[in-house]
Protein backbone atom coordinates (compact mmCIF):
# COMPACT_ATOMS: atom_id res chain seq x y z
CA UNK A 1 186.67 288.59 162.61
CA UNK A 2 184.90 287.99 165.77
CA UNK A 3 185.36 290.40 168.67
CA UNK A 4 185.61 289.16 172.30
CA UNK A 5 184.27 290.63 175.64
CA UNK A 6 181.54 292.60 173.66
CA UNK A 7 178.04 292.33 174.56
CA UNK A 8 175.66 294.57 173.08
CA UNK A 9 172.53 293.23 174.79
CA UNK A 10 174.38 293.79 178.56
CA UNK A 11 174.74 297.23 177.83
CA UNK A 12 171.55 297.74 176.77
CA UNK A 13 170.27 296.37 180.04
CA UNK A 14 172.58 298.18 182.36
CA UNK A 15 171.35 301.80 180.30
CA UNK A 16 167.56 300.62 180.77
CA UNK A 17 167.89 299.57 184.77
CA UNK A 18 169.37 302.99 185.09
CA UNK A 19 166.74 304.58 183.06
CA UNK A 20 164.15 303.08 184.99
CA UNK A 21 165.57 303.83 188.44
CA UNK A 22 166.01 307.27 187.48
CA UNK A 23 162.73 307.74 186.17
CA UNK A 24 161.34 306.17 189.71
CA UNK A 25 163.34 308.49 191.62
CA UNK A 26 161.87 311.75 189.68
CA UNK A 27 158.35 310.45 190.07
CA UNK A 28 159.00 309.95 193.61
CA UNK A 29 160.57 313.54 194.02
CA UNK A 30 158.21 315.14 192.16
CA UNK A 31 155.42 313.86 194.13
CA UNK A 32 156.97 314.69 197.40
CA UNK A 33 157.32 318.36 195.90
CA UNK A 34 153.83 318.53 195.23
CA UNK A 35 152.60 317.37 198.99
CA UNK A 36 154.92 319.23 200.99
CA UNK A 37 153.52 322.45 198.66
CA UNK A 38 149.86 321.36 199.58
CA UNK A 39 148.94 321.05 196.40
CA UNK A 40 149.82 317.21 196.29
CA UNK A 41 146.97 316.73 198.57
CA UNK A 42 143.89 317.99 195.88
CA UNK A 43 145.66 315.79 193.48
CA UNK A 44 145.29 312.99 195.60
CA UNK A 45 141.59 313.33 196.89
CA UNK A 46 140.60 313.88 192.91
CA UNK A 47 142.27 310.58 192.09
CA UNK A 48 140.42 308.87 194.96
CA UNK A 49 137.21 310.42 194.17
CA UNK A 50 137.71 309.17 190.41
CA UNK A 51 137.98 305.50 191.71
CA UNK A 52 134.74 305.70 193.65
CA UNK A 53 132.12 304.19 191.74
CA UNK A 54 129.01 303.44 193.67
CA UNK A 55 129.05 306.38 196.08
């Protein structure tokens, strides 16, 4: 018997947008978090110093 109006693929997709939206939106307010502390800004400066190469 074959069932109708069920897509198993779709609802994977619609469960992995989400996923990845939420995931962007914690990133996002974690980073916030850790500027508006002050300790965002260290963070920062070390990742640009670790992308300097010839300096």
């Amino acid at each position: 018997m074959e069932r109708r109006g069920f897509n198993k693929k779709g609802m994977e997709g619609d469960y992995l947008i989400w996923l990845i939206i939420g995931a962007v939106i914690l990133a996002i307010g974690l980073v916030s978090v850790m500027i508006m502390s002050g300790k965002g800004i260290g963070a920062l400066d070390f990742i640009k110093d670790i992308f300097r190469f010839g300096s």
